[in-house]
Protein backbone atom coordinates (compact mmCIF):
# COMPACT_ATOMS: atom_id res chain seq x y z
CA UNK A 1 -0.89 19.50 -11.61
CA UNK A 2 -2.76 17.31 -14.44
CA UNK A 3 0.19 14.75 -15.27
CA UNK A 4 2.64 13.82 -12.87
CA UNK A 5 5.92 15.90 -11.54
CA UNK A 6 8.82 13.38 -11.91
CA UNK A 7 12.61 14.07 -10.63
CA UNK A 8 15.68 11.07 -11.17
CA UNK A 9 18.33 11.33 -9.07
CA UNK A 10 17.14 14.31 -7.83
CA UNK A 11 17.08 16.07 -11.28
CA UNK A 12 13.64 16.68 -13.52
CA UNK A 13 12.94 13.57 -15.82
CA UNK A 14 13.67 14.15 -19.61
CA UNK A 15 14.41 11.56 -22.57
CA UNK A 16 17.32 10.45 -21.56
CA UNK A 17 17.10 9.67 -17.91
CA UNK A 18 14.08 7.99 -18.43
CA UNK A 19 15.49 5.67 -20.32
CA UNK A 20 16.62 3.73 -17.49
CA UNK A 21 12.98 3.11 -15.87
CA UNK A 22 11.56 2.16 -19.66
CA UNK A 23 14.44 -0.61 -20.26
CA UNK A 24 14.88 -2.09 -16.41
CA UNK A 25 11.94 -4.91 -18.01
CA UNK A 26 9.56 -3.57 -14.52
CA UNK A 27 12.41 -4.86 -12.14
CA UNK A 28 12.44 -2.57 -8.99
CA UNK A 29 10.47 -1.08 -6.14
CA UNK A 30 8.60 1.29 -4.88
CA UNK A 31 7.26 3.12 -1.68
CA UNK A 32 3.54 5.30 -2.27
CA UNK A 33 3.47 7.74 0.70
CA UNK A 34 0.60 10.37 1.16
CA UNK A 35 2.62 13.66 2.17
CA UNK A 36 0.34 16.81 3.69
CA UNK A 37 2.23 19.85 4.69
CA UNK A 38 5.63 18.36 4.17
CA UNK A 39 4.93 15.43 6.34
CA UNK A 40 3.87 11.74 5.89
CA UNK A 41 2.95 8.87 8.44
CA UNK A 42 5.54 6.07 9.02
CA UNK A 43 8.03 7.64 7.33
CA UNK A 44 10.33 5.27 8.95
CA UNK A 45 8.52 2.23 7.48
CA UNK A 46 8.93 3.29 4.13
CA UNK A 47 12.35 4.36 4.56
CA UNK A 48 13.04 1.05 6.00
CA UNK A 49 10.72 -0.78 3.40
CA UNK A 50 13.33 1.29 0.33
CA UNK A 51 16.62 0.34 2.04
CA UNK A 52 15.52 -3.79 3.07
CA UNK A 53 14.09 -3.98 -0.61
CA UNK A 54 17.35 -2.19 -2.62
CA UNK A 55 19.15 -4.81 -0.64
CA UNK A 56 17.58 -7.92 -1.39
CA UNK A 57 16.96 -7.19 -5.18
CA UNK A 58 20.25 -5.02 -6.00
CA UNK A 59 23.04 -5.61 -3.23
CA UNK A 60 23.63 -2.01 -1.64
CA UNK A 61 21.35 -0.42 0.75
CA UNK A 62 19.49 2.94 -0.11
CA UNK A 63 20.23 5.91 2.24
CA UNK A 64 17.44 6.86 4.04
CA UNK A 65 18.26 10.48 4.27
CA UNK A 66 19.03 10.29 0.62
CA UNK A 67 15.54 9.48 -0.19
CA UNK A 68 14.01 12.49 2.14
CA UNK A 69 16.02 14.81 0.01
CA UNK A 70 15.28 13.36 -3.08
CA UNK A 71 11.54 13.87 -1.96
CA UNK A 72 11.95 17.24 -0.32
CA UNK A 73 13.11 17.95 -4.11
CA UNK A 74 10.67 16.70 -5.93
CA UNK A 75 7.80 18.29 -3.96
CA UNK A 76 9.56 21.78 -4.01
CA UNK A 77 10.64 21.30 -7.78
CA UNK A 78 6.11 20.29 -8.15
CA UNK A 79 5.57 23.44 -5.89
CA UNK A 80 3.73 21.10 -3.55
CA UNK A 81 2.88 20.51 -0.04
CA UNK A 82 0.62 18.21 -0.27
CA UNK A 83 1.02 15.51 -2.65
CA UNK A 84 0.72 11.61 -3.22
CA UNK A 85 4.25 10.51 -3.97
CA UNK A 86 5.90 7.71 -4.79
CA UNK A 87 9.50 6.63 -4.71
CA UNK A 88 10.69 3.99 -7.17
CA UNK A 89 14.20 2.28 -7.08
CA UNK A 90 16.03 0.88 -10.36
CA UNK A 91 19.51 -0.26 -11.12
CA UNK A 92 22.15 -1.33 -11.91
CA UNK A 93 23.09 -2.93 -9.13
CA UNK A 94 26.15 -0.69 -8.33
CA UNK A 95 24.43 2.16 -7.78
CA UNK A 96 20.61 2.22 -7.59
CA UNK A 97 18.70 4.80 -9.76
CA UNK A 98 15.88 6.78 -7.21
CA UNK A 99 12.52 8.12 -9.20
CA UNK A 100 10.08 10.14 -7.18
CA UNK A 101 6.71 11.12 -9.02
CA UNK A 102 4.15 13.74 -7.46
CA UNK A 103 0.88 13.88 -7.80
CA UNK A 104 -1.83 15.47 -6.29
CA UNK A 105 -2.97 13.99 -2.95
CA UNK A 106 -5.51 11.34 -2.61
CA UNK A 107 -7.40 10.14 0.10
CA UNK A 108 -9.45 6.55 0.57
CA UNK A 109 -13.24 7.03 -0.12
CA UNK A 110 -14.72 5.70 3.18
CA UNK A 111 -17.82 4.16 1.39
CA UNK A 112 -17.94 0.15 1.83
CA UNK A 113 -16.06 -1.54 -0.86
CA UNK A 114 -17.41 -4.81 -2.59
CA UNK A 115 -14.44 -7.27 -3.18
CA UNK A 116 -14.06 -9.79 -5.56
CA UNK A 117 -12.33 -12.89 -5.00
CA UNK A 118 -9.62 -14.01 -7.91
CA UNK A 119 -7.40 -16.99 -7.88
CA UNK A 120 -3.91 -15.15 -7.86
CA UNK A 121 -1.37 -14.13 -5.63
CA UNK A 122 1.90 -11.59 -6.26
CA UNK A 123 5.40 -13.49 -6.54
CA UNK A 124 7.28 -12.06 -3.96
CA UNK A 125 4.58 -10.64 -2.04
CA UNK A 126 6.90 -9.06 0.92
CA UNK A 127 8.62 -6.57 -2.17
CA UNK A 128 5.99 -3.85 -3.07
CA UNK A 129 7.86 -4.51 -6.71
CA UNK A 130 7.28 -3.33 -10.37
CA UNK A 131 5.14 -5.10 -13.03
CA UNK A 132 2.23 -5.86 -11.25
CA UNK A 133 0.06 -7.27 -14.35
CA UNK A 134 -2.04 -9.56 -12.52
CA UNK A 135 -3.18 -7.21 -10.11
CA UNK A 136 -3.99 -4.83 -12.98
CA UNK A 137 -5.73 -7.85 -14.76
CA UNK A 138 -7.75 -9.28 -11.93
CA UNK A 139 -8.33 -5.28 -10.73
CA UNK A 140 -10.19 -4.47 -14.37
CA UNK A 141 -12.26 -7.53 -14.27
CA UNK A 142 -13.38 -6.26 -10.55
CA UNK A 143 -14.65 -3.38 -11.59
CA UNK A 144 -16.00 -4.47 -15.47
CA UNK A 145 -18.07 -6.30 -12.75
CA UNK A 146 -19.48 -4.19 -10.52
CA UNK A 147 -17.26 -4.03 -7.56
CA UNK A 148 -14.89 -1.63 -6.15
CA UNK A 149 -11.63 -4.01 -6.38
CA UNK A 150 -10.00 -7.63 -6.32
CA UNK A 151 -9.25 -9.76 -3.44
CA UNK A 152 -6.13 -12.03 -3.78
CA UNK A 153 -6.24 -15.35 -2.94
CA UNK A 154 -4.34 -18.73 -3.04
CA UNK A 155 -4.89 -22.74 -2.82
CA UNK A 156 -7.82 -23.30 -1.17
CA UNK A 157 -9.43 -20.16 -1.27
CA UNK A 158 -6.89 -18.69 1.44
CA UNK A 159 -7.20 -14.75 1.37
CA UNK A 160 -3.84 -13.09 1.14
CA UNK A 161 -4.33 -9.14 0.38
CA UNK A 162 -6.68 -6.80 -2.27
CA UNK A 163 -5.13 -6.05 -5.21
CA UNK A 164 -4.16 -2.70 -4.08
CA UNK A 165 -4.59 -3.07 -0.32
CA UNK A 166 -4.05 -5.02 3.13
CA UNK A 167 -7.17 -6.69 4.49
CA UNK A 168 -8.06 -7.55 7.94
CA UNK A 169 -11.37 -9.02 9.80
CA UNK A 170 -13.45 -8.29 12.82
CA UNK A 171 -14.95 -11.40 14.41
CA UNK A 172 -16.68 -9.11 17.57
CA UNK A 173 -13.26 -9.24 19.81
CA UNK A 174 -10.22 -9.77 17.33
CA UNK A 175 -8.67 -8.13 14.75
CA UNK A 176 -7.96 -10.70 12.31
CA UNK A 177 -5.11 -10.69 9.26
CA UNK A 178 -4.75 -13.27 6.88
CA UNK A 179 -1.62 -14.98 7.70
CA UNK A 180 -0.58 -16.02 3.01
CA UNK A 181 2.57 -14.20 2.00
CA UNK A 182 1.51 -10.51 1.15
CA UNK A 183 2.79 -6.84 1.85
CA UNK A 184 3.20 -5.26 4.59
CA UNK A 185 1.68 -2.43 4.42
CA UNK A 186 2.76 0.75 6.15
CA UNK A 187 -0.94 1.45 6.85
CA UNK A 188 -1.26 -1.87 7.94
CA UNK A 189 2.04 -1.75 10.19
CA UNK A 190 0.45 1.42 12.13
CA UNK A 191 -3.06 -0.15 12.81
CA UNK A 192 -1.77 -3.33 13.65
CA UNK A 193 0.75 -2.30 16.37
CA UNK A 194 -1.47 -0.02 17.95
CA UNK A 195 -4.75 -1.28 18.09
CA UNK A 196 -3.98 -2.98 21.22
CA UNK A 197 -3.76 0.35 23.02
CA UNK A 198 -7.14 1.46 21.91
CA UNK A 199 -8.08 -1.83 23.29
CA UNK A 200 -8.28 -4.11 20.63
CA UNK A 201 -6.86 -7.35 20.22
CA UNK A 202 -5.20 -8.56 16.88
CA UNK A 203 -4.21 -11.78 15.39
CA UNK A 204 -2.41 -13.19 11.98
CA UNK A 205 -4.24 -16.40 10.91
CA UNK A 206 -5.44 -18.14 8.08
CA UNK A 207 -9.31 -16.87 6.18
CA UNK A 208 -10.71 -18.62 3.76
CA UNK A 209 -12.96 -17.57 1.58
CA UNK A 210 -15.43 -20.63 3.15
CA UNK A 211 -14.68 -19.65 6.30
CA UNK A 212 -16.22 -15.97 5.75
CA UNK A 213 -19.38 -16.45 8.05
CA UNK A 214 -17.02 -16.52 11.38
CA UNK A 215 -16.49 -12.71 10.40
CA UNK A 216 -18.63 -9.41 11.56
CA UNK A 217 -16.82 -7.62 9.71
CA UNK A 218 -14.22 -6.92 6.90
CA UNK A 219 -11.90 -3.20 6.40
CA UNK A 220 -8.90 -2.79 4.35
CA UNK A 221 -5.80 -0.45 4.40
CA UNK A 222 -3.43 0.76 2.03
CA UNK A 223 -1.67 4.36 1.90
CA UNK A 224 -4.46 6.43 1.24
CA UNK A 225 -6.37 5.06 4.40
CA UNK A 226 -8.91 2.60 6.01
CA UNK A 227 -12.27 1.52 4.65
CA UNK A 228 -14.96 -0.54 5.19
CA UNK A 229 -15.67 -3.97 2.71
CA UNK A 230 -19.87 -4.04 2.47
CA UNK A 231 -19.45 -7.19 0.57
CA UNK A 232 -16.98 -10.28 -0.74
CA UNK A 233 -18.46 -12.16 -3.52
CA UNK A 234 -21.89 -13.02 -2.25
CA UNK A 235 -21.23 -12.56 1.41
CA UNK A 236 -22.16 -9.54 2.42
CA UNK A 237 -20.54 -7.54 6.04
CA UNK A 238 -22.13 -5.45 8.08
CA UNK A 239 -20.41 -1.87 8.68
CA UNK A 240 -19.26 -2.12 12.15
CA UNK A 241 -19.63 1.60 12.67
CA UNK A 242 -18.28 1.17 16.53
CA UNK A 243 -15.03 -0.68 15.08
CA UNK A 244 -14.14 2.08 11.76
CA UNK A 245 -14.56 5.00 14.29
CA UNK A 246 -11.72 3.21 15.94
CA UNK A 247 -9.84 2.46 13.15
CA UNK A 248 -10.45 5.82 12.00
CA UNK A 249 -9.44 7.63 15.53
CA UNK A 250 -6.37 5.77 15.64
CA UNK A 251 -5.16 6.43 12.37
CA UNK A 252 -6.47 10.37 12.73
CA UNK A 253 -3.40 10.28 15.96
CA UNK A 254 -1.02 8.94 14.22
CA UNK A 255 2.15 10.91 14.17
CA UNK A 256 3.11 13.22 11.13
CA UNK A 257 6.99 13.19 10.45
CA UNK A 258 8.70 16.07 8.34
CA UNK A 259 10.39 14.71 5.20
């Protein structure tokens, strides 16, 4: 599978259903799931993230068992089991058009990443939305640079999220997540509510970038897993090798649910 496998409304893309993703102007949503023998993790989240997001941008809700067929589809129709997918929603309004593109699977490198800070946030940063130029933007720059991607930040040098990922901070007890408007990610959303039973503490507050030396530690999240940051800017983290085997553990036990 060299190009991606792409069903609408359950049926395999051609000229004239696509016509409807290349016109909507990049107004809709999407969900990026990781799927290995049928299953995912958090299906629920991104279920619920698909049906809260239709909502608020088109009116009507989106059927969560709608969506696991349209999936179980797609994957069948790719001849896949194991797959990085992706569910996109466009309108009209009425009745919401459902896009599901397979590719094959990906998993997060776990070598450190080196962030760069850039002075941009996403509009709406609670919708994982359409038309994400800047990120694309201040992501190219990143790595024209030297480093692996960009951090997002706001007034005052306030980290909100990487460019592609959630970011979190390990000052030797807590857990630490910037608390500026950003995504929640599913990945995120399963570390965060059970770290405390692998006893460790967490904590949504605000990290600036001049604030950086209170930190042991950096790691971000996004579908395709956790990893280490080795470096933001010019400050550079040690790889708590203690706190990723946790991280790692705990996401490794994380329940599988069949689509």
């Amino acid at each position: 599978m060299t190009s991606p496998y792409v069903e609408i409304n359950g049926r395999p893309a051609d000229a004239e259903t696509l016509r409807v993703p290349a016109l909507t102007g990049g107004y809709g949503h999407f969900t990026a799931m990781q799927v290995r023998a049928g299953r995912v993790r958090g299906l629920a989240l991104h279920l619920a993230r698909l049906d809260a997001a239709t909502r608020e941008l088109f009116g009507p809700g989106l059927d969560g068992g709608r969506v696991r067929a349209l999936v179980r589809a797609a994957l069948a129709g790719a001849g896949a089991e194991d797959a990085a997918v992706r569910v996109y929603v466009y309108g009209p309004d009425e009745e919401p058009t459902v896009m599901v593109t397979v590719r094959p699977p990906v998993d997060l490198s776990p070598e450190p990443q080196h962030l760069l800070s850039v002075p941009y946030e996403r509009p709406v940063a609670h919708i994982k939305h359409l038309g994400g130029f800047g990120q694309a933007y201040y992501g190219r720059i990143a790595e024209r640079r030297g480093y692996t991607h960009a951090l997002l930040t706001g007034p005052g040098g306030e980290i909100a999220e990487g460019a592609i990922t959630n970011i979190a901070f390990w000052d030797g007890s807590t857990v630490v997540w910037p608390d500026r408007p950003a995504l929640l990610g599913t990945t995120m959303a399963l570390v965060e509510s059970r770290l405390p039973e692998y006893g460790t503490a967490t904590a949504r507050r605000p990290v600036a970038l001049g604030g950086l030396g209170a930190y042991r530690a950096a790691f971000v999240t996004n579908s395709q897993g956790i990893a280490p940051v080795a470096r933001i800017d010019d400050t550079a983290f040690t790889v708590d090798t203690e706190l990723m085997e946790t991280l790692w553990r705990l996401y490794a036990e994380v329940p599988w649910d069949a689509i």
